[in-house]
N, C-alpha and C. Protein backbone atom coordinates (compact mmCIF):
# COMPACT_ATOMS: atom_id res chain seq x y z
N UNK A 1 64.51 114.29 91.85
CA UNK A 1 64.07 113.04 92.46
C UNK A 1 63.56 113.30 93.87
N UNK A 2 62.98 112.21 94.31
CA UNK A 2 62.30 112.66 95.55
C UNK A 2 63.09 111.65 96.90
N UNK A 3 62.96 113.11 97.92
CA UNK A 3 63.93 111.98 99.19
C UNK A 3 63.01 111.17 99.93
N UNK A 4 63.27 110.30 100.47
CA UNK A 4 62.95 109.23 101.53
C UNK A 4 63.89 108.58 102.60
N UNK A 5 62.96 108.32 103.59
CA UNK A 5 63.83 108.18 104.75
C UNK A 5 63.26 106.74 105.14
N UNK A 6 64.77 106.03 105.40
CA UNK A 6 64.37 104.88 105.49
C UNK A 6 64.87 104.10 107.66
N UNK A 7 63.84 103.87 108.12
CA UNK A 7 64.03 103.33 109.58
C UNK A 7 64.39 101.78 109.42
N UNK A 8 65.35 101.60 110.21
CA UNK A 8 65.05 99.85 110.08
C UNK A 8 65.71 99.32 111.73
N UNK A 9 65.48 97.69 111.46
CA UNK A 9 66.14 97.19 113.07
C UNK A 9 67.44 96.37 112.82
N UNK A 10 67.86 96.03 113.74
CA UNK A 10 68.81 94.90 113.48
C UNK A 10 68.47 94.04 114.45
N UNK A 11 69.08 92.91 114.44
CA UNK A 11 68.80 91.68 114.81
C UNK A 11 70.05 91.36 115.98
N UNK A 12 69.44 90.44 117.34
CA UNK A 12 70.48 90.68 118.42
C UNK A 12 71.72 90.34 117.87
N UNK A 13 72.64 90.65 118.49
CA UNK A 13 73.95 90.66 118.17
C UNK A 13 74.74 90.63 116.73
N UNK A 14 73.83 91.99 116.07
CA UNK A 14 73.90 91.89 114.69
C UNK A 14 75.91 92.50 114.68
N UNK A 15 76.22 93.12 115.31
CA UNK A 15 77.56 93.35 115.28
C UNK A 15 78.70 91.77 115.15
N UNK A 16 78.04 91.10 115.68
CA UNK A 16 79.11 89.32 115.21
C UNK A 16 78.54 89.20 114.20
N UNK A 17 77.13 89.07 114.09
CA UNK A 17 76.21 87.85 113.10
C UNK A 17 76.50 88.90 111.56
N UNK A 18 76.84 90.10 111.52
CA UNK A 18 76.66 90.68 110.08
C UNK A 18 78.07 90.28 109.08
N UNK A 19 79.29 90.05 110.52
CA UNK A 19 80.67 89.94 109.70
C UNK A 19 81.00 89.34 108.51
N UNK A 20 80.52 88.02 108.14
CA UNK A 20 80.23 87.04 106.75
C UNK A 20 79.93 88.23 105.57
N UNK A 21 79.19 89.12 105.74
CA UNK A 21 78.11 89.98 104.65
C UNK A 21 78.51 91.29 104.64
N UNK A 22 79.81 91.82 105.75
CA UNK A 22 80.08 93.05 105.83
C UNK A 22 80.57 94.30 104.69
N UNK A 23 81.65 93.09 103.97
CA UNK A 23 82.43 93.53 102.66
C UNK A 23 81.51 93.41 101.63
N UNK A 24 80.45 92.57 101.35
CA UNK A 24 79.31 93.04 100.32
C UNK A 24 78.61 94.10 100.90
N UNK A 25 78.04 94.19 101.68
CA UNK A 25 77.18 95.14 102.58
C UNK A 25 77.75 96.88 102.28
N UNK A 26 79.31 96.83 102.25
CA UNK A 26 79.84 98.77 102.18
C UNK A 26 79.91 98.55 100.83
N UNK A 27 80.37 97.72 100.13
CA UNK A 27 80.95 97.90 98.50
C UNK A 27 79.27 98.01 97.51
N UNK A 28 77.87 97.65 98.34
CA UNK A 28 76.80 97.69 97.79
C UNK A 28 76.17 99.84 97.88
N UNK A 29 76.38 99.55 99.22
CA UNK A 29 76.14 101.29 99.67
C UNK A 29 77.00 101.81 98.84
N UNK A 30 78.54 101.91 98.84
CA UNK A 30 79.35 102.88 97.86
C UNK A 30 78.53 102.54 96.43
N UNK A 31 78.53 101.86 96.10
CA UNK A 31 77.93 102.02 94.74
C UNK A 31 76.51 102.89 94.57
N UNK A 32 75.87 102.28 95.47
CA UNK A 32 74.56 103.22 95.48
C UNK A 32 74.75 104.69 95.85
N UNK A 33 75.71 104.63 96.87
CA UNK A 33 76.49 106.67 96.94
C UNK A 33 77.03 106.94 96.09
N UNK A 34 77.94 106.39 95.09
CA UNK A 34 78.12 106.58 93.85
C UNK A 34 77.11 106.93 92.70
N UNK A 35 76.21 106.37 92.57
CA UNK A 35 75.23 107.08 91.59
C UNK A 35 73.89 107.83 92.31
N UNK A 36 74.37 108.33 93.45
CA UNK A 36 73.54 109.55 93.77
C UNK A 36 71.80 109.09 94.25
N UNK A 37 72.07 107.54 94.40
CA UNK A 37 70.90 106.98 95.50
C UNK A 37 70.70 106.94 96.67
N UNK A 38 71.91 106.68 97.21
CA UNK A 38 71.84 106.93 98.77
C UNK A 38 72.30 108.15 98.81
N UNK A 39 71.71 108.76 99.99
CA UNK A 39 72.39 110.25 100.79
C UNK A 39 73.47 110.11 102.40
N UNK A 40 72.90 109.23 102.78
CA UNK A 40 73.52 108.30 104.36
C UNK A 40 73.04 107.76 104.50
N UNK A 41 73.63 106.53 105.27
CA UNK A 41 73.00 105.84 106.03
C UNK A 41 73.81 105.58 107.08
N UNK A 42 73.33 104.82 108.02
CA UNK A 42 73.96 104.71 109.26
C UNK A 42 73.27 103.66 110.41
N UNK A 43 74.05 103.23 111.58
CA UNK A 43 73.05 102.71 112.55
C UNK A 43 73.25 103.33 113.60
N UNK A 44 72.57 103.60 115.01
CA UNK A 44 72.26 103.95 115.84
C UNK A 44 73.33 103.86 116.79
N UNK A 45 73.55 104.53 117.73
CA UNK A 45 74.85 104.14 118.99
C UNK A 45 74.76 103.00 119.35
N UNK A 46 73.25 102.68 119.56
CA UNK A 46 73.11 101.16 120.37
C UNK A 46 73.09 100.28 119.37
N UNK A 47 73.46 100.53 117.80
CA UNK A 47 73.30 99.01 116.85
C UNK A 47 72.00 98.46 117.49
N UNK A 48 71.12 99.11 117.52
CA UNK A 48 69.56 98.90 117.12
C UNK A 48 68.93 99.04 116.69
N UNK A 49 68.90 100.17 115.72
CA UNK A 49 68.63 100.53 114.45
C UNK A 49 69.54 100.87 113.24
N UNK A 50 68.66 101.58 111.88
CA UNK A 50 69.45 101.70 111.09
C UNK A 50 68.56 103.11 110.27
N UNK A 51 69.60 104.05 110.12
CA UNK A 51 68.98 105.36 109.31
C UNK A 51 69.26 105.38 107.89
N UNK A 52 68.58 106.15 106.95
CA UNK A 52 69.29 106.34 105.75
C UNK A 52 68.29 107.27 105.17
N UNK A 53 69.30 108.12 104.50
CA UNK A 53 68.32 109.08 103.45
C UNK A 53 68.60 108.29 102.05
N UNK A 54 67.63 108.45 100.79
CA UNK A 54 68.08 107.87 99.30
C UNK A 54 67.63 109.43 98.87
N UNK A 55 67.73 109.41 97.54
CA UNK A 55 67.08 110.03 96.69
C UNK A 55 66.92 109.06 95.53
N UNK A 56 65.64 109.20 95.45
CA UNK A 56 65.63 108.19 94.26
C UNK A 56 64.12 108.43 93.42
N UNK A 57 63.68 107.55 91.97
CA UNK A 57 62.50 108.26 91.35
C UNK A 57 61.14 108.08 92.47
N UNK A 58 60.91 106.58 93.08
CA UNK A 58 59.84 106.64 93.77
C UNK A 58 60.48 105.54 95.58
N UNK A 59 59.30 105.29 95.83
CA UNK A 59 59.76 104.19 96.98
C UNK A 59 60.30 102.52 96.55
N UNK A 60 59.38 102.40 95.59
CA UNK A 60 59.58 101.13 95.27
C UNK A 60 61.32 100.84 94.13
N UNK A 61 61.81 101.86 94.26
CA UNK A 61 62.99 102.00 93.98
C UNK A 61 64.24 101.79 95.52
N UNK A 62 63.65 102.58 96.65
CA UNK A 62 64.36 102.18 97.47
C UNK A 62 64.24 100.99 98.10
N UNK A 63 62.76 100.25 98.30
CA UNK A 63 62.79 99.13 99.00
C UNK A 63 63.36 97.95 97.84
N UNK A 64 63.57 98.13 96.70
CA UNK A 64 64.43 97.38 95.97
C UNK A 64 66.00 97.54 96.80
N UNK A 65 66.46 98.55 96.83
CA UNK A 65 67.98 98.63 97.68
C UNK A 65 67.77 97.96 99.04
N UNK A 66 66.81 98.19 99.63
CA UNK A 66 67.34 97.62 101.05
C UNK A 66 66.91 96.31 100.74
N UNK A 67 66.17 95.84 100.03
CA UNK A 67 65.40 94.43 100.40
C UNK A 67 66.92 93.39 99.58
N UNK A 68 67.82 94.26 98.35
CA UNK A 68 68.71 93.73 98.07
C UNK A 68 70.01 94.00 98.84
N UNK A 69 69.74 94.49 99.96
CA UNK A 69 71.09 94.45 100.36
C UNK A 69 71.50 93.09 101.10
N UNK A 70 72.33 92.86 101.75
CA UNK A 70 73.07 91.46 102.13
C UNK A 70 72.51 91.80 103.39
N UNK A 71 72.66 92.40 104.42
CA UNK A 71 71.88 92.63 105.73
C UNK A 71 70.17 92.33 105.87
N UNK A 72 69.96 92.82 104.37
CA UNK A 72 68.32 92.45 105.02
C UNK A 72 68.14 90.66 104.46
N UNK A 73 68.84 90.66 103.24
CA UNK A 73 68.73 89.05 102.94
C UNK A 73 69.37 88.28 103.91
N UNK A 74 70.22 88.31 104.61
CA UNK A 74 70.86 87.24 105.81
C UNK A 74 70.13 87.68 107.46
N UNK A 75 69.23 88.86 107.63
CA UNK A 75 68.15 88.70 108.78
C UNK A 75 69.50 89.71 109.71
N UNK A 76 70.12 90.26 109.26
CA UNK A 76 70.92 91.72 110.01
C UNK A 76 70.13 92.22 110.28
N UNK A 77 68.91 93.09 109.64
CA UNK A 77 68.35 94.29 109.36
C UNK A 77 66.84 93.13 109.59
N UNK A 78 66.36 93.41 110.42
CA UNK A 78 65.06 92.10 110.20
C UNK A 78 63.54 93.00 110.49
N UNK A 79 63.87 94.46 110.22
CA UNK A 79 62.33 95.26 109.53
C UNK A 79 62.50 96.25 109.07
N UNK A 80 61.78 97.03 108.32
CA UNK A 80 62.18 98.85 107.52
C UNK A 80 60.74 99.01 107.40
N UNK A 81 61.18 100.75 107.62
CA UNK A 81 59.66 101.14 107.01
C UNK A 81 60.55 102.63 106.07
N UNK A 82 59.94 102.84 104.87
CA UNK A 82 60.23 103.93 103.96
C UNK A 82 58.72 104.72 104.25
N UNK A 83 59.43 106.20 104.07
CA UNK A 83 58.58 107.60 104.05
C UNK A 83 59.60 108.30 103.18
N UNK A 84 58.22 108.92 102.44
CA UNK A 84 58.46 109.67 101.72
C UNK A 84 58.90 111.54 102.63
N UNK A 85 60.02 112.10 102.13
CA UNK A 85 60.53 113.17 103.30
C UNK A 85 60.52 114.41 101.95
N UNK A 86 60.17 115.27 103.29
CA UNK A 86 60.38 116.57 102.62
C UNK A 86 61.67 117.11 102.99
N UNK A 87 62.49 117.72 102.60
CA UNK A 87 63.62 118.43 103.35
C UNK A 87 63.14 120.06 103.65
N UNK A 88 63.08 120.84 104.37
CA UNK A 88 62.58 121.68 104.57
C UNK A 88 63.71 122.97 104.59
N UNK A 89 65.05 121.99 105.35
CA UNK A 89 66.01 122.80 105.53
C UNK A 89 67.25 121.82 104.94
């Protein structure tokens, strides 16, 4: 499968505003780390962004995950852009 790297933002004071969506939000990622879609993800020191590797068949497989996650549907996460990544090392 092929990797991709996914950039995204969060929204001001997404550290209060995400709490409602938090416990769907990890139990959605473990599942997706569970079947070998996600690789990490993460957000930034400053909770201003958001990283993630997938592996998955194409893109339109990952922007299905983020666009279904609870962060981007409740305006946590309020832009992404996916690239397609080579790993080199």
């Amino acid at each position: 499968m092929a990797k991709f790297v996914m950039w995204g933002s969060y929204c001001d004071n997404a550290l209060e505003k995400r709490t409602p969506y938090r416990a769907d939000h990890l139990a959605g990622l473990g599942q997706q780390k569970e079947s070998g879609l996600l690789v990490t993800l993460g957000p930034t020191v400053d909770n201003t962004q958001v990283f993630a590797i997938y592996e998955a068949p194409d893109e339109s497989t990952v922007r299905q995950l983020v666009e279904g996650d609870p962060y981007w549907q409740n305006g946590i996460w309020t832009e992404y852009t996916v690239k397609a990544w080579i790993q080199a090392f």
